[in-house]
Structure formats: C-alpha cells, structure tokens
Protein backbone atom coordinates (compact mmCIF):
# COMPACT_ATOMS: atom_id res chain seq x y z
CA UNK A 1 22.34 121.50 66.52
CA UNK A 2 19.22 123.30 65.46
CA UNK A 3 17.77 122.06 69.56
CA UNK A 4 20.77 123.99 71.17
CA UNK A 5 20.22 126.99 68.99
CA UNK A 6 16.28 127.12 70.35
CA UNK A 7 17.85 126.65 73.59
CA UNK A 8 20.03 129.22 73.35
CA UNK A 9 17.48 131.59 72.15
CA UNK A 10 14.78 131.29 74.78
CA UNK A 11 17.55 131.27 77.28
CA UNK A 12 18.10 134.71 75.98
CA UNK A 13 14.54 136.04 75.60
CA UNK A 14 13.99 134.74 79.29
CA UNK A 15 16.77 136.44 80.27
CA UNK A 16 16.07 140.03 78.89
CA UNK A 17 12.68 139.81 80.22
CA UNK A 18 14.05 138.84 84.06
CA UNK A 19 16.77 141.74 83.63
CA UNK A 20 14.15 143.98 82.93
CA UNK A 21 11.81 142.89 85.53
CA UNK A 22 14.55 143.24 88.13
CA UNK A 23 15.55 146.21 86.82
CA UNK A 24 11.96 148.22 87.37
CA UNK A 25 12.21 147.21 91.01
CA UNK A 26 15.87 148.52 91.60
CA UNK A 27 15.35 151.79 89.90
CA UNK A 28 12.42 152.13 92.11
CA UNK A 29 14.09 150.87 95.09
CA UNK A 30 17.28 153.44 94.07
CA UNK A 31 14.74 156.31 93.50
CA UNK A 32 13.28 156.08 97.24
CA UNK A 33 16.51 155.88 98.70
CA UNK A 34 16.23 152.19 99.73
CA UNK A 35 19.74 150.40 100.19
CA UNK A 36 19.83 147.48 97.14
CA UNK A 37 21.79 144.82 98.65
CA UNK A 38 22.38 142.31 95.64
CA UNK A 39 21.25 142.60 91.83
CA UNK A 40 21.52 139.11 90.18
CA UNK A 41 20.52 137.91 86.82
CA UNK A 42 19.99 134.08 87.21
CA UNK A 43 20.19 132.50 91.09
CA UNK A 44 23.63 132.18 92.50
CA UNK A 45 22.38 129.07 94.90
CA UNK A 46 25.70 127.67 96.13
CA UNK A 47 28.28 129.43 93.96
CA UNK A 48 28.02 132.17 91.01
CA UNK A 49 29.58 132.74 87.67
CA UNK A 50 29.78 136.54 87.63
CA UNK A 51 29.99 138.97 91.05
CA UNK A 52 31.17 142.33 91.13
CA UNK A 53 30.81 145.28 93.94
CA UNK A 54 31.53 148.54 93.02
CA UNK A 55 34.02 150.93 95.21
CA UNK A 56 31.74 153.18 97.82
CA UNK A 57 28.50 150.76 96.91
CA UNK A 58 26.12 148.62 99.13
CA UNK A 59 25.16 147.02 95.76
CA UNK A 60 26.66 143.21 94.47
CA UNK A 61 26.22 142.89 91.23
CA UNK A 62 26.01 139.50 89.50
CA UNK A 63 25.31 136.58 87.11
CA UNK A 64 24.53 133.13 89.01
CA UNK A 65 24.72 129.68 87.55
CA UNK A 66 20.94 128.72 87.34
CA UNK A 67 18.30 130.52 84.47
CA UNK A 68 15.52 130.26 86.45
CA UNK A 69 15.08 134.10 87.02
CA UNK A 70 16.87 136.38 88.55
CA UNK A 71 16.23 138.78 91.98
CA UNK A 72 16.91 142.22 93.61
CA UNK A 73 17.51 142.06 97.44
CA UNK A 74 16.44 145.03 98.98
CA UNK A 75 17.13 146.11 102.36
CA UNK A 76 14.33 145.85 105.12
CA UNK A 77 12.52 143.70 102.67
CA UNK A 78 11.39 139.87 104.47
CA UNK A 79 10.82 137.91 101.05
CA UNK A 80 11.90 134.16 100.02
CA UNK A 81 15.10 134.50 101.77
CA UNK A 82 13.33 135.03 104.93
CA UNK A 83 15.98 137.22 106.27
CA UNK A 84 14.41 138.43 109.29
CA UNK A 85 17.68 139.48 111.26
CA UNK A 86 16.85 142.98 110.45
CA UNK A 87 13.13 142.89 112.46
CA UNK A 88 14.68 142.73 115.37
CA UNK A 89 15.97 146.33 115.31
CA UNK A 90 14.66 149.71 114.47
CA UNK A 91 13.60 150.29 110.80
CA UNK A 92 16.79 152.69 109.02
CA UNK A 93 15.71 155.40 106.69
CA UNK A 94 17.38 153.52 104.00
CA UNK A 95 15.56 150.48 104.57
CA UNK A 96 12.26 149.39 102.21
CA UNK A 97 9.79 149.13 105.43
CA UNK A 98 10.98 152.74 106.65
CA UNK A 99 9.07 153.88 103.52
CA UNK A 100 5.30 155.13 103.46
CA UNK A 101 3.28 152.20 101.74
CA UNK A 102 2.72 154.16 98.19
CA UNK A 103 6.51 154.32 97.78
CA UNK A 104 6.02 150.28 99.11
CA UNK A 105 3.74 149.52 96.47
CA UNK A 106 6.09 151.33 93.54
C-alpha cells in the first residue's frame, strides 16, 4: 500500500509541474493573440479521459490517459505533431509564425 501511495504522490508532483509548464506557454501564447488550439494535461494518444470546449472558444481543454507530460497546441506552430497543413497557406495574424521572433521566443 505504502508503493501506491509514492505512486500516487509523484504522479501528482509531476503533474503540477507539467500544468504549470504548459500553462507559461498558453498565457504567453493568449497574451500575443495566438489561437491555442488544445490545452492537455497528460497525452490523449488514442482516446482521453477528460475534454471540454468552451462556447465561442478555439481552445479544447483536457486530461488524457497517459502521465507522461502534458502539451499546448498552438496555431501556426510545426512541433512533434508535424502538422504542416497550415504551411501551405498564408500565415493568419492569429497564428504563432505571424508573430515577430521576440514574441516567438516568449
């Protein structure tokens, strides 16, 4: 019992420190202007346990099944999805590589 309470615990500590983490680069992203697409704690790879979209929102919100993280997909942003559907047209002013590169780095 005492293993799944250890378990349980770093699960938690992991967790705070991912939200957080993901959190600095949506208020950033939300600051600029830049559309946020999804905002997951944990990866939702195949299904999820948690989703909700708010009325009038771009944003998903969500909780996926596995602890290893957690991401913010921003729009105009090529990263480990390799979603690169959105090169082939003109950058929108919403969009993270419309931005000047100091906003970028933030």
């Amino acid at each position: 019992m005492d293993i799944v309470v250890k378990i349980a615990q770093l699960i938690l500590a992991l967790s705070i420190l991912v939200f957080i983490h993901e959190l600095g680069h949506f208020l950033f992203a939300r600051l600029f202007k830049i559309r946020v697409d999804k905002f997951y704690l944990f990866f939702d790879w195949g299904w999820r346990i948690f989703k909700f979209k708010p009325k009038n929102s771009d944003t998903e919100y969500g909780i996926g099944w596995l602890p290893l993280g957690g991401y913010c997909k921003i729009a105009g942003m090529v990263d480990e999805s390799m979603d690169t559907d959105s090169l082939k047209k003109e950058p929108q002013p919403w969009e993270f590589r419309s931005k000047p590169a100091w906003q970028r780095f933030l």
